[in-house]
Protein backbone atom coordinates (compact mmCIF):
# COMPACT_ATOMS: atom_id res chain seq x y z
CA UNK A 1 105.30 100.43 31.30
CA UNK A 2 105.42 103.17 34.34
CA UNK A 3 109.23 102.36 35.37
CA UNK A 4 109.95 98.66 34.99
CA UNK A 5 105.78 98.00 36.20
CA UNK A 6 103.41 96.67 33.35
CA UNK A 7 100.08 98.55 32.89
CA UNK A 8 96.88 97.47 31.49
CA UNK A 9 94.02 99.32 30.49
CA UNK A 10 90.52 98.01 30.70
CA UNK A 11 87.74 99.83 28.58
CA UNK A 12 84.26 98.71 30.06
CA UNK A 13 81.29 99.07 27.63
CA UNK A 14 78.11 97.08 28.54
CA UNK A 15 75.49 96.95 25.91
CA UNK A 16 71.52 97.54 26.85
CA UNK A 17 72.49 101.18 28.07
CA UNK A 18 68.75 102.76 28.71
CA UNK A 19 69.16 106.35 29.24
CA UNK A 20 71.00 106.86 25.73
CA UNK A 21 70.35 103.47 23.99
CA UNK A 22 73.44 102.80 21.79
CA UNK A 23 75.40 105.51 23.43
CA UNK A 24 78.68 103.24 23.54
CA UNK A 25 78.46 103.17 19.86
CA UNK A 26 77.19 106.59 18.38
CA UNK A 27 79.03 108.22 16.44
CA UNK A 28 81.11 110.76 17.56
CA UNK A 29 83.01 113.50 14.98
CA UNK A 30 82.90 110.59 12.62
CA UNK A 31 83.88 107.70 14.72
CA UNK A 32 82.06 105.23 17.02
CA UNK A 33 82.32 106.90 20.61
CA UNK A 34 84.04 103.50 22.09
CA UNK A 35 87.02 104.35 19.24
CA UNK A 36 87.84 107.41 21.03
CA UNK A 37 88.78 105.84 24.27
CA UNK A 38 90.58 102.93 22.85
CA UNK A 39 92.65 105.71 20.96
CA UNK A 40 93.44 107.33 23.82
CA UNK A 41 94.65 104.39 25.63
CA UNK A 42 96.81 103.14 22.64
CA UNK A 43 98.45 106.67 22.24
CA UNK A 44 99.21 106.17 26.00
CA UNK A 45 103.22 106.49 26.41
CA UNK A 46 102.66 103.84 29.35
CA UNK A 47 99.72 101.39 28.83
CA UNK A 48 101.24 97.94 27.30
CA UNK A 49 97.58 96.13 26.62
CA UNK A 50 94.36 97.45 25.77
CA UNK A 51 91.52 95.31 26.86
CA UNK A 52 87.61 95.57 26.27
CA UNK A 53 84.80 93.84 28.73
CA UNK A 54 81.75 93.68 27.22
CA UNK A 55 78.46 91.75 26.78
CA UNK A 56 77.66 92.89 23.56
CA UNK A 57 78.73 91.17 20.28
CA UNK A 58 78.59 94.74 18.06
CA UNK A 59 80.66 97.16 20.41
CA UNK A 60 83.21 93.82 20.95
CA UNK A 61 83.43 94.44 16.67
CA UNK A 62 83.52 98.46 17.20
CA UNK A 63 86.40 98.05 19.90
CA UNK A 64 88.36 95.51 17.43
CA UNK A 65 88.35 97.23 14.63
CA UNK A 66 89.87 100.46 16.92
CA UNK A 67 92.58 98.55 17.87
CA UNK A 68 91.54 96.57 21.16
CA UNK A 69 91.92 93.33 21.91
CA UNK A 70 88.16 91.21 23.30
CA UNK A 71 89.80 88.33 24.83
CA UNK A 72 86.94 87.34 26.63
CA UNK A 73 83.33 87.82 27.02
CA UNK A 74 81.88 89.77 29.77
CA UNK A 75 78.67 87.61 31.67
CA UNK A 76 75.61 88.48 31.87
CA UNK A 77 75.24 88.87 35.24
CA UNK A 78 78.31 91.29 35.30
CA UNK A 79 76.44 93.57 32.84
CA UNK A 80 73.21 94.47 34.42
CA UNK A 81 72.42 98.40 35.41
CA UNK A 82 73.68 98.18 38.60
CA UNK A 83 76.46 96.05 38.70
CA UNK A 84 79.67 97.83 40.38
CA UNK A 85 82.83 98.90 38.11
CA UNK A 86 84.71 96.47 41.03
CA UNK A 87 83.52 93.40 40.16
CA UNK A 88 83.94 93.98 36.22
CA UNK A 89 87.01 94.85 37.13
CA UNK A 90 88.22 91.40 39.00
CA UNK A 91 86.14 89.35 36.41
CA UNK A 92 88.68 90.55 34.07
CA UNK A 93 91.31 90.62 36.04
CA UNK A 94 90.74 87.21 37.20
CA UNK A 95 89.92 85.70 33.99
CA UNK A 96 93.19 87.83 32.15
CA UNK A 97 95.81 86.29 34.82
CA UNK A 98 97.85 89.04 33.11
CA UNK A 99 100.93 90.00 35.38
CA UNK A 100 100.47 93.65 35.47
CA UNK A 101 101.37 95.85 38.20
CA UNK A 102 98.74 98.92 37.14
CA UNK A 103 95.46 98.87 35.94
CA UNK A 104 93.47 101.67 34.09
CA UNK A 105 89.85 101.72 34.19
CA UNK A 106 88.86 103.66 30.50
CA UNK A 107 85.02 104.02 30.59
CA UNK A 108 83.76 105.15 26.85
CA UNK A 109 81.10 107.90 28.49
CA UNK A 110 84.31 110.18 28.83
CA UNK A 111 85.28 110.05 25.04
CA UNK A 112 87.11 113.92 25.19
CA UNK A 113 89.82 112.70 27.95
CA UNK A 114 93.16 112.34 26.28
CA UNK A 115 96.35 109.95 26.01
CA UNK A 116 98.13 112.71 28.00
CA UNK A 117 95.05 112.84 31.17
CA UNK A 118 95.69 109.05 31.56
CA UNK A 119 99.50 109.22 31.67
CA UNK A 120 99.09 112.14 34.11
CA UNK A 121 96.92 110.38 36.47
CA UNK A 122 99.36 107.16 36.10
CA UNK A 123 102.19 109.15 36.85
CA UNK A 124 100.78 111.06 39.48
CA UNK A 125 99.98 107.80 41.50
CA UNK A 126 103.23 106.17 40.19
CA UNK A 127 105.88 108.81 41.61
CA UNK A 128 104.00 109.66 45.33
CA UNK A 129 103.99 106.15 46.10
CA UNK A 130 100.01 106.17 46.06
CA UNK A 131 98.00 102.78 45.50
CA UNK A 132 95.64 104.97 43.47
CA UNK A 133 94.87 108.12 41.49
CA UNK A 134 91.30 109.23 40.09
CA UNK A 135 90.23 112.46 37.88
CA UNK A 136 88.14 114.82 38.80
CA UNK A 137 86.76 118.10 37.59
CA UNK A 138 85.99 120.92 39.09
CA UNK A 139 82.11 121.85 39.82
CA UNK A 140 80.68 125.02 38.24
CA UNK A 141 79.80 126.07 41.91
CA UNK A 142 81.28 126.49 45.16
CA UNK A 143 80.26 124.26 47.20
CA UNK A 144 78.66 126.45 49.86
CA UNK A 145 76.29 127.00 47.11
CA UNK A 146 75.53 123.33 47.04
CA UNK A 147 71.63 122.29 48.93
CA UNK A 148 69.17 119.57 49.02
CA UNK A 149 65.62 119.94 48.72
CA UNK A 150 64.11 119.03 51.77
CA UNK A 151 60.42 117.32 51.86
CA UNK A 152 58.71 120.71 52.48
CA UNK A 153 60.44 122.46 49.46
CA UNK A 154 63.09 124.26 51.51
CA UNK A 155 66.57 124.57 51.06
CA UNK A 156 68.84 122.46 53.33
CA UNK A 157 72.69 123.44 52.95
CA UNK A 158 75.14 120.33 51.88
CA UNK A 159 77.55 121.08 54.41
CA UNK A 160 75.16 121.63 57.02
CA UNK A 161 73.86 124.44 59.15
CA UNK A 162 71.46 127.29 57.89
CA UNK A 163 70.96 129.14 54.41
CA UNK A 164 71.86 132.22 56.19
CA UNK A 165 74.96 130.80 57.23
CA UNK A 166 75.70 129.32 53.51
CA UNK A 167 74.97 132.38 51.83
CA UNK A 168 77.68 134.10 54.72
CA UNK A 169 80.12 131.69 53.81
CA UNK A 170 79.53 131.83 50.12
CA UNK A 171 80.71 135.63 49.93
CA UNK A 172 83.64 135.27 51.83
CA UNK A 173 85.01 132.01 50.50
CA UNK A 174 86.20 130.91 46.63
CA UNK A 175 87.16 127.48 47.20
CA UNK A 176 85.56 125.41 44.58
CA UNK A 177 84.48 121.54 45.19
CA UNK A 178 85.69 118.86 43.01
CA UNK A 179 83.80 116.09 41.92
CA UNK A 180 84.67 112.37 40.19
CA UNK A 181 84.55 112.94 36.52
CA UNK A 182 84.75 109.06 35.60
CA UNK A 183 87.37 109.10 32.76
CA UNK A 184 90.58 107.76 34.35
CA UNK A 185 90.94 105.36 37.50
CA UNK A 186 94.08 104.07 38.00
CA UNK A 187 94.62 101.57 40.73
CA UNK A 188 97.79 99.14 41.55
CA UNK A 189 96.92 95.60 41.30
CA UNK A 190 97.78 94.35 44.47
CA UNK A 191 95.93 97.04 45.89
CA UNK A 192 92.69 96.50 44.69
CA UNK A 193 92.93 92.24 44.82
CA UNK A 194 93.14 92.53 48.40
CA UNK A 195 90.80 95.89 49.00
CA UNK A 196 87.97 95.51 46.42
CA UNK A 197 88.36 98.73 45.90
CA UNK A 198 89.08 100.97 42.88
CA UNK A 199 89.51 104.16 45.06
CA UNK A 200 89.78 105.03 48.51
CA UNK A 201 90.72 107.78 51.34
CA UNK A 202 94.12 107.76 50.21
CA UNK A 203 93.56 108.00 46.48
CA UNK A 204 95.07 111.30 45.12
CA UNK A 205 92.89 113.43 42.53
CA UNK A 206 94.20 114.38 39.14
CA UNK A 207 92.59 117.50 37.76
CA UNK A 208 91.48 117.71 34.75
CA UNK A 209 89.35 120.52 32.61
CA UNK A 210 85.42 120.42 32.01
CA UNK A 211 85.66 120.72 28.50
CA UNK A 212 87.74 116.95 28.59
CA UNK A 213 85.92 116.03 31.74
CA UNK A 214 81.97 115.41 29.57
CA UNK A 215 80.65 111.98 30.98
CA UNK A 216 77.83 110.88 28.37
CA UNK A 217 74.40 109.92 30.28
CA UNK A 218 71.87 111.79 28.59
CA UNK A 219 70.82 113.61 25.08
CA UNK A 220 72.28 116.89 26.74
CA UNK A 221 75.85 115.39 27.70
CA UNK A 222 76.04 113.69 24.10
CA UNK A 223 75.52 117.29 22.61
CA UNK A 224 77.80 119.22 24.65
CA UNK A 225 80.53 116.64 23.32
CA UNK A 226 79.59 117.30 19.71
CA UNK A 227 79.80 120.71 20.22
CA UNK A 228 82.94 120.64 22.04
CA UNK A 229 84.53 118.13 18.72
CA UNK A 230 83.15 120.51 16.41
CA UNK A 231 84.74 123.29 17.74
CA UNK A 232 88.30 121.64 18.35
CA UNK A 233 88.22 120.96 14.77
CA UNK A 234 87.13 124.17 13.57
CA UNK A 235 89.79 125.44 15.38
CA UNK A 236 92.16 123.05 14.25
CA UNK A 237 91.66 123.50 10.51
């Protein structure tokens, strides 16, 4: 609970993942990586259910024997590559009926967020009134240093106007952009029923570190989270 409002959280884990084949459930510092977000959303101080959507019949067993309840069975036309967070989100909402007021979208890919980042983000959105409250990290670069490559090769400034004027507004300036990290989405119910939509305009950012913020795509992201587990431990021992 957040107040008196029930909150549910809903880990999504597809199967058939094509970049990293099986990345939902490698193991992680000893542990499948789908355990790790199910752990975080059970040592929650405010989620009341944990619930997992998925296709697939072995991360279903991974999720159970975390701790996660598989009430249901995701389609599989809800579980292709391209198929929006949204509508796995009111497939299970819609199939649940569960009366809750919040729901927390847990994806696996961000195994290093923590029990503490999703009761932040909760209560962020929870005590300013807001329908909705994402994380996001802050990028390694200003964003003045941010271009696209044009067609010819060049270098076309993000924010528009000329390199020289980028590189101007570079030195003077030390504001940082912030981008979606994809560990914690928090939305209220109602909200996203009638909108469709997980965030929006009015959704208020929750900050959280790069070293919690790794979202597992590739080889190189799984690394950079072993290396960041290793460490933690070594320092922890």
């Amino acid at each position: 609970m957040i107040g008196s409002e029930r909150v549910m959280a809903l880990v999504t884990a597809r199967g058939g993942s094509k970049r990293l084949p099986g990345k939902n459930l490698r193991p992680l510092g000893g542990r499948p990586m789908i355990a790790w977000t199910v752990a975080a959303a059970k040592a929650s101080c405010h989620i009341d259910r944990v619930v997992l959507s998925s296709d697939d019949p072995d991360i279903m067993a991974a999720a159970v024997a975390a701790g996660c309840e598989v009430p249901f069975i995701r389609p599989a036309p809800l579980a292709a590559d391209d198929t929006p967070s949204a509508a796995v989100v009111h497939h299970a909402l819609t199939t649940l009926d569960d009366p809750c007021e919040w729901l927390v979208l847990l994806q696996p890919t961000s195994p290093l967020r923590t029990a503490s980042d999703i009761d932040g983000c909760l209560e962020l959105a929870h005590r300013s009134g807001a329908s909705s409250a994402v994380s996001v990290t802050e990028m390694e670069k200003p964003v003045h240093f941010q271009f696209w490559l044009t067609a010819q090769g060049t270098l076309q400034p993000v924010l528009g106007g000329s390199v020289s004027e980028a590189v101007k507004s570079l030195a003077g300036s030390s504001k940082h952009a912030h981008t979606l990290n994809g560990a914690v989405y928090v939305v209220r119910v109602e909200h996203f029923l009638r909108t469709g939509l997980l965030f929006d305009d009015a959704s208020l950012a929750y900050a959280m570190p790069r070293q919690r913020s790794v979202d597992i795509d590739t080889e190189q992201d799984f690394l950079l989270a072993e290396l960041l587990v290793s460490c933690h431990n070594s320092v922890g021992s």
